[in-house]
N, C-alpha and C. Protein backbone atom coordinates (compact mmCIF):
# COMPACT_ATOMS: atom_id res chain seq x y z
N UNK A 1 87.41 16.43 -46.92
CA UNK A 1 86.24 16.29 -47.74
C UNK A 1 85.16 15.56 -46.94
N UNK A 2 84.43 16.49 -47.28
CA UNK A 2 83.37 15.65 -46.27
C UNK A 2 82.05 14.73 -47.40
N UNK A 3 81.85 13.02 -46.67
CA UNK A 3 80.88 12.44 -47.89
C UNK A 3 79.73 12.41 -47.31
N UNK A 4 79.11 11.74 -48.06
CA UNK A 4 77.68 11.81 -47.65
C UNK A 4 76.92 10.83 -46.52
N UNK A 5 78.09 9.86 -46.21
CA UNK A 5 77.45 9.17 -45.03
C UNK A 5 77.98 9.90 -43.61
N UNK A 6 78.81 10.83 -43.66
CA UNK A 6 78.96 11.21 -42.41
C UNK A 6 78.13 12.76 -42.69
N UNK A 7 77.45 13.14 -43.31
CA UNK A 7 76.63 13.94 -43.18
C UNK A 7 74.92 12.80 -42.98
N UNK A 8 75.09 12.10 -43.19
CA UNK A 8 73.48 11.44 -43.09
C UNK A 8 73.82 10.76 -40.81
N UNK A 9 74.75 11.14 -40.84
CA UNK A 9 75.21 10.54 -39.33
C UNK A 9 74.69 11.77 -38.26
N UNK A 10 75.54 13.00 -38.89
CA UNK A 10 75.21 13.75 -38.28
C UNK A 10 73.49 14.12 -38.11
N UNK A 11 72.85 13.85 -39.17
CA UNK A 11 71.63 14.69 -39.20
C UNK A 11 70.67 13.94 -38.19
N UNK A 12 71.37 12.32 -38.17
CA UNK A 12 70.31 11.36 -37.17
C UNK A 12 70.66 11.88 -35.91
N UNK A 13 69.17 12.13 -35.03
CA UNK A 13 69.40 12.47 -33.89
C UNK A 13 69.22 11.43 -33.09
N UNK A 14 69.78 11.34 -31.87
CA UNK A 14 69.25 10.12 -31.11
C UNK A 14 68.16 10.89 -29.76
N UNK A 15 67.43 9.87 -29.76
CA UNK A 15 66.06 10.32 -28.99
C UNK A 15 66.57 9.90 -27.42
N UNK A 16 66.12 11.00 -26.31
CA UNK A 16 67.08 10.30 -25.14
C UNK A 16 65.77 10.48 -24.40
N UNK A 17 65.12 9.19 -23.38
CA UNK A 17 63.79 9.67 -22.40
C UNK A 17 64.74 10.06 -21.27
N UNK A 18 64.66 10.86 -20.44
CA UNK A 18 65.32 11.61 -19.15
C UNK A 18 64.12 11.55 -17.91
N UNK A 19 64.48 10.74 -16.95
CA UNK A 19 63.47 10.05 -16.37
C UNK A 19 64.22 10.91 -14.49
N UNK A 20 63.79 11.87 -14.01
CA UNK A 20 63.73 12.52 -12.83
C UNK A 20 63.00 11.91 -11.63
N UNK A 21 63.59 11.58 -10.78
CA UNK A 21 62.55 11.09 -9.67
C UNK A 21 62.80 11.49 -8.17
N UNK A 22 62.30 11.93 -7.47
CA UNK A 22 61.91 12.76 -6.45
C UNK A 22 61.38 12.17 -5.02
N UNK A 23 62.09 11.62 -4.35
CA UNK A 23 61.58 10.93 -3.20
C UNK A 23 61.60 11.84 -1.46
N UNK A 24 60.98 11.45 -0.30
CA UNK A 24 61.67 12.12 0.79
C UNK A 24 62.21 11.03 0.92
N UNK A 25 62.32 9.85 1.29
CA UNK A 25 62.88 8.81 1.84
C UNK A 25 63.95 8.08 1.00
N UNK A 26 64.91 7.60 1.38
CA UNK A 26 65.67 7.43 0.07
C UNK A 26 65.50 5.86 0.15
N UNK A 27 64.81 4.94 0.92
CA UNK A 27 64.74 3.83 0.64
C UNK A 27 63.50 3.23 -0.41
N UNK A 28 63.18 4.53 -0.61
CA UNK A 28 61.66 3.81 -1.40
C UNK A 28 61.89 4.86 -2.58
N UNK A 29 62.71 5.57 -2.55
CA UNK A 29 63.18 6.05 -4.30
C UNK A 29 64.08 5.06 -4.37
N UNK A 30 65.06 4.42 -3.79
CA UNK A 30 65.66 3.49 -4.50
C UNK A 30 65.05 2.11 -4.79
N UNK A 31 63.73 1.58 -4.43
CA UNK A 31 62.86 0.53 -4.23
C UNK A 31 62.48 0.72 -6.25
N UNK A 32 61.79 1.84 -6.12
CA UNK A 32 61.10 2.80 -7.34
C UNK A 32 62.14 2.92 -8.21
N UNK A 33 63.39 3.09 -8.15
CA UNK A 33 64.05 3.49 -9.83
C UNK A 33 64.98 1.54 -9.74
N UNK A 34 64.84 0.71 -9.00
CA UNK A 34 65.30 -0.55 -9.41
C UNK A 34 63.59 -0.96 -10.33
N UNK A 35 62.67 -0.88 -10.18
CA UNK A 35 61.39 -0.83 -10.66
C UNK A 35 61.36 -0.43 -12.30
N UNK A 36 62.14 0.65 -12.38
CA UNK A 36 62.17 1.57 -13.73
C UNK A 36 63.26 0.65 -14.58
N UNK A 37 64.57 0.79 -13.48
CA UNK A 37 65.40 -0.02 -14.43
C UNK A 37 65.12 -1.30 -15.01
N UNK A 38 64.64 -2.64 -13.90
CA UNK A 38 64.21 -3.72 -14.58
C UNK A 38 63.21 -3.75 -15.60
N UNK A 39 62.35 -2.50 -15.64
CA UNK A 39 61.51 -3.16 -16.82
C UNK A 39 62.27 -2.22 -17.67
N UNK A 40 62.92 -1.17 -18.02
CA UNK A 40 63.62 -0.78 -19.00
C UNK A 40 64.41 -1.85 -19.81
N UNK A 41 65.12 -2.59 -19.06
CA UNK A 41 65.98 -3.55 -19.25
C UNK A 41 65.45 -4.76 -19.53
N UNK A 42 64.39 -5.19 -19.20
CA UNK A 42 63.40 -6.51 -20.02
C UNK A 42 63.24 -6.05 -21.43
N UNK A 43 63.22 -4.55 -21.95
CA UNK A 43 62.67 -4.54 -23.30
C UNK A 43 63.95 -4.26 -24.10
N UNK A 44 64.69 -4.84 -23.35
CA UNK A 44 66.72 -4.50 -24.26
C UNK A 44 66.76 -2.67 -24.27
N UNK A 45 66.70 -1.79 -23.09
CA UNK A 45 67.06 -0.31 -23.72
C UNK A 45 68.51 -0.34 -22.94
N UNK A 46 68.95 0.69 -23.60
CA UNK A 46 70.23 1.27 -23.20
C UNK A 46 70.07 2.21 -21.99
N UNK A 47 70.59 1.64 -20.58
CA UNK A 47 70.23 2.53 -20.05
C UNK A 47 71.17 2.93 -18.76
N UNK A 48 71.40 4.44 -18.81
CA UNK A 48 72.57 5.27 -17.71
C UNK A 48 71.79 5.55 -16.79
N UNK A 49 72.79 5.10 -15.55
CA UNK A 49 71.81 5.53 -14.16
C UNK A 49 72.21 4.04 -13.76
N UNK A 50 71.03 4.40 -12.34
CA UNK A 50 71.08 5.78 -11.29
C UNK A 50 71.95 6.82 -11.41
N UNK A 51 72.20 7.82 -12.09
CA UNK A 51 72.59 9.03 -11.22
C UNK A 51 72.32 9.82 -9.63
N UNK A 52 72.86 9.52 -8.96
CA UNK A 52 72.40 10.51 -7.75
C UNK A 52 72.59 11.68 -8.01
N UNK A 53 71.43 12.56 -7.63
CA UNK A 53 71.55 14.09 -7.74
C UNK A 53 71.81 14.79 -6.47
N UNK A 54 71.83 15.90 -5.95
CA UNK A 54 71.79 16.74 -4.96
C UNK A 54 70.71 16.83 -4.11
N UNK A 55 71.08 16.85 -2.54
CA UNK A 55 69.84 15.91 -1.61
C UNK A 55 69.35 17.43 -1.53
N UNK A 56 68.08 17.95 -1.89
CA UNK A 56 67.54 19.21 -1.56
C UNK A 56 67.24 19.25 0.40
N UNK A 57 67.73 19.93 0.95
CA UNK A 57 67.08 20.43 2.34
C UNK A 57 66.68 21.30 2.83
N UNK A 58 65.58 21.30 3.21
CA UNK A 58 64.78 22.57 3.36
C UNK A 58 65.22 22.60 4.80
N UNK A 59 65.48 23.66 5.53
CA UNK A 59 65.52 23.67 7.16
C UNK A 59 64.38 24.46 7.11
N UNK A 60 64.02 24.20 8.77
CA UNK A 60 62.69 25.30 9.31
C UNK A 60 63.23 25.55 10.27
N UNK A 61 63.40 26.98 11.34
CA UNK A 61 63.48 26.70 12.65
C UNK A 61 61.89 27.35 13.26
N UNK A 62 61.62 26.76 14.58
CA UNK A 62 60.07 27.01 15.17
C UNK A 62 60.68 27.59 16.64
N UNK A 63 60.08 28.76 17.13
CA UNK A 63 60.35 28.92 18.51
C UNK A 63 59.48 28.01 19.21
N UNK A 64 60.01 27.43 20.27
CA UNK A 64 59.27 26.65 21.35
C UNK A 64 58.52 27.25 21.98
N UNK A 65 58.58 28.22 22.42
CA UNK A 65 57.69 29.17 23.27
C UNK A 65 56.87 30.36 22.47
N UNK A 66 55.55 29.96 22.87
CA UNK A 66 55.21 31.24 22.09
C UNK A 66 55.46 32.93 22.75
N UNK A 67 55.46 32.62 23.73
CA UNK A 67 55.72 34.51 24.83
C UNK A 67 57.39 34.58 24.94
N UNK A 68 57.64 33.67 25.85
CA UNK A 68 58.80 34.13 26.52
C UNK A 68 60.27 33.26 26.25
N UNK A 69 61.17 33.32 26.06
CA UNK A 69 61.81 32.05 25.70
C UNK A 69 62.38 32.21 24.82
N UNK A 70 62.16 33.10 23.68
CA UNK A 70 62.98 33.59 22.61
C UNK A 70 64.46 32.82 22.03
N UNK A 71 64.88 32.55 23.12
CA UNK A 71 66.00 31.92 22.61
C UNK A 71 65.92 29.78 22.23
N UNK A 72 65.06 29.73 23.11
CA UNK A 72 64.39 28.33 22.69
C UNK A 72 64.11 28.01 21.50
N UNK A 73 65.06 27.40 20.61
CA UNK A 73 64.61 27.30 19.29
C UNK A 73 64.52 26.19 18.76
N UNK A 74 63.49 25.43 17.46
CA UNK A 74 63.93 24.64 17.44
C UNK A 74 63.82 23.67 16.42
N UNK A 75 64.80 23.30 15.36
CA UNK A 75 64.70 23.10 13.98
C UNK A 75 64.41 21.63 13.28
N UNK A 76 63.75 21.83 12.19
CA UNK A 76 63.32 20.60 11.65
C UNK A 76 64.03 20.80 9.71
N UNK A 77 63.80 19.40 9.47
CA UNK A 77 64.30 19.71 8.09
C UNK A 77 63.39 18.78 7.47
N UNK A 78 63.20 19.15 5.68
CA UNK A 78 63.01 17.87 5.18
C UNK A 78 64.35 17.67 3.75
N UNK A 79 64.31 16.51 3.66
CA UNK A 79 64.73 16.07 2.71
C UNK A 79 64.93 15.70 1.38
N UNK A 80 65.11 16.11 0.28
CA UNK A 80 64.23 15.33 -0.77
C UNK A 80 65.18 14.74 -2.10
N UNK A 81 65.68 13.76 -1.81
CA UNK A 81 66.58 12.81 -2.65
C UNK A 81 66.06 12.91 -4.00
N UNK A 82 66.94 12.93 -5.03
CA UNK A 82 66.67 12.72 -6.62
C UNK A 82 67.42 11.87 -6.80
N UNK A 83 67.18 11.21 -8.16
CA UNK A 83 68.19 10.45 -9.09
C UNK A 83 67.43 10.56 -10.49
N UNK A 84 68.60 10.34 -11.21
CA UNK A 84 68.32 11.02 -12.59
C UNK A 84 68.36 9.27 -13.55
N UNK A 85 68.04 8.97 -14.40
CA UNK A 85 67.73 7.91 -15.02
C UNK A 85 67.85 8.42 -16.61
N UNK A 86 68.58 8.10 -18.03
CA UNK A 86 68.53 8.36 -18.90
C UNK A 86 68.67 7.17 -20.06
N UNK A 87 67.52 6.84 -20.79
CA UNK A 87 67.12 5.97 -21.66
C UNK A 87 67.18 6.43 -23.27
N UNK A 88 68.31 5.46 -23.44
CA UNK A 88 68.45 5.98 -25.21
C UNK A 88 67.67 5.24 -25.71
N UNK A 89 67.35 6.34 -26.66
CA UNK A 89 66.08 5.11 -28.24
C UNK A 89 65.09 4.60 -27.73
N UNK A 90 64.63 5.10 -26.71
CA UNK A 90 63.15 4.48 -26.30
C UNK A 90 62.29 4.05 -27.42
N UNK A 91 61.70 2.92 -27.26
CA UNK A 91 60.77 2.49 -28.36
C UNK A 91 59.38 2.87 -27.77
N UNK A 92 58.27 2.38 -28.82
CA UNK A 92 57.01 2.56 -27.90
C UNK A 92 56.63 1.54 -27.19
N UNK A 93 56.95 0.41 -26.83
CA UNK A 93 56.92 -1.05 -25.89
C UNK A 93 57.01 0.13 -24.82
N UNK A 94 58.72 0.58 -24.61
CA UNK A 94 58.99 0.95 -22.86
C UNK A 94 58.31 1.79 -22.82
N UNK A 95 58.22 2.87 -23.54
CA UNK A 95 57.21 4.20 -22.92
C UNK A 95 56.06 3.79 -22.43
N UNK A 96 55.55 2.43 -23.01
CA UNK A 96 53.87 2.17 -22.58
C UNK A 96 54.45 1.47 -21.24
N UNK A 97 54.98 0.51 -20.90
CA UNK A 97 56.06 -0.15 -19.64
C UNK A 97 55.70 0.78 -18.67
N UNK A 98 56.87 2.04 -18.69
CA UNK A 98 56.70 2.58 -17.77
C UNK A 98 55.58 3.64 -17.43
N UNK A 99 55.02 3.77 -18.23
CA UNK A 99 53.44 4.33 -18.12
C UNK A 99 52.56 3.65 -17.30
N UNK A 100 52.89 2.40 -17.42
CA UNK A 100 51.43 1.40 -16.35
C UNK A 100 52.56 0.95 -15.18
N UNK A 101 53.53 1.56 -15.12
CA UNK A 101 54.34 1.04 -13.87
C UNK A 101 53.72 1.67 -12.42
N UNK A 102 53.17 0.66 -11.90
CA UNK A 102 52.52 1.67 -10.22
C UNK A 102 54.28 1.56 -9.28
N UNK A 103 54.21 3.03 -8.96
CA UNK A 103 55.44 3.32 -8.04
C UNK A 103 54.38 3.59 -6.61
N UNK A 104 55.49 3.30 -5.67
CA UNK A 104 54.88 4.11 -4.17
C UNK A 104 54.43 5.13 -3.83
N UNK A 105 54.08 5.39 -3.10
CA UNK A 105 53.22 6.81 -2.58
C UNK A 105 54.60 7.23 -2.05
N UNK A 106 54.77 8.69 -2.25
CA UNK A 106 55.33 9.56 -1.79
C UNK A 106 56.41 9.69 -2.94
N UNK A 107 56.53 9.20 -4.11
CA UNK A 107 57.46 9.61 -5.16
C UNK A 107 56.85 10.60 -6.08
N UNK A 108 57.80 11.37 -6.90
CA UNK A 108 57.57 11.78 -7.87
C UNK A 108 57.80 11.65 -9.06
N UNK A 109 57.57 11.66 -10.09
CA UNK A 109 58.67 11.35 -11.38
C UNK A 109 57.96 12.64 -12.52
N UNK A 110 59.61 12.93 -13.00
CA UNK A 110 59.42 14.35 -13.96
C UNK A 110 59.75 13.76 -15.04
N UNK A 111 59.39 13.30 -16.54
CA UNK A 111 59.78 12.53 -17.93
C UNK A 111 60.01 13.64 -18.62
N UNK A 112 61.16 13.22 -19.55
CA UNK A 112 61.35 14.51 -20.65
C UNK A 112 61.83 13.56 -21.83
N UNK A 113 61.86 14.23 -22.80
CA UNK A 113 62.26 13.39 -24.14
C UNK A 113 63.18 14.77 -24.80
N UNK A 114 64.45 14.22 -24.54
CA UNK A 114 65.21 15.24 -25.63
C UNK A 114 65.72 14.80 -26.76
């Protein structure tokens, strides 16, 4: 039998912010999500992470020679480190928090609210 407080359980959803961040360097994405976490964590949120994600690498190869040489080759890569960050019950305090948070040059950050 099902009562009515475990149907009023189910219907509450919990609000999750999903916080993506995108670095080449991995010392200054990890500089940047200790940044996210401490002020998450000054306003009491619940919060999972760092996750490390999958290091994207792009290879290139360039011939050295432009005429002759063909076999002279010679490759470069870049890098691009993620980590995933997930904040239950965000209130509106942290959302404004991390809104005026200045991160470093060369990061990215992707926000989602599921």
């Amino acid at each position: 039998m099902v009562t009515k407080e475990t149907k009023t359980k189910k219907t509450e959803i919990a609000q999750k912010l999903r916080i993506r961040v995108f670095a080449y360097e991995h010392k200054i994405l990890d500089s940047s999500i200790k940044q996210i976490m401490d002020t998450a964590l000054r306003f009491d949120a619940q919060v999972s992470g760092p996750i490390p994600l999958p290091t994207e690498i792009k290879k290139y190869t360039v011939n050295r020679s432009t005429f002759v040489h063909k076999d002279a080759r010679e490759q470069f890569e870049m890098r691009v480190h993620r980590r995933l960050i997930d904040i239950l019950n965000p209130s509106a305090k942290i959302i404004e928090a991390l809104t005026n948070l200045s991160l470093p040059s060369g990061v990215s950050i992707d926000v989602k609210m599921i």
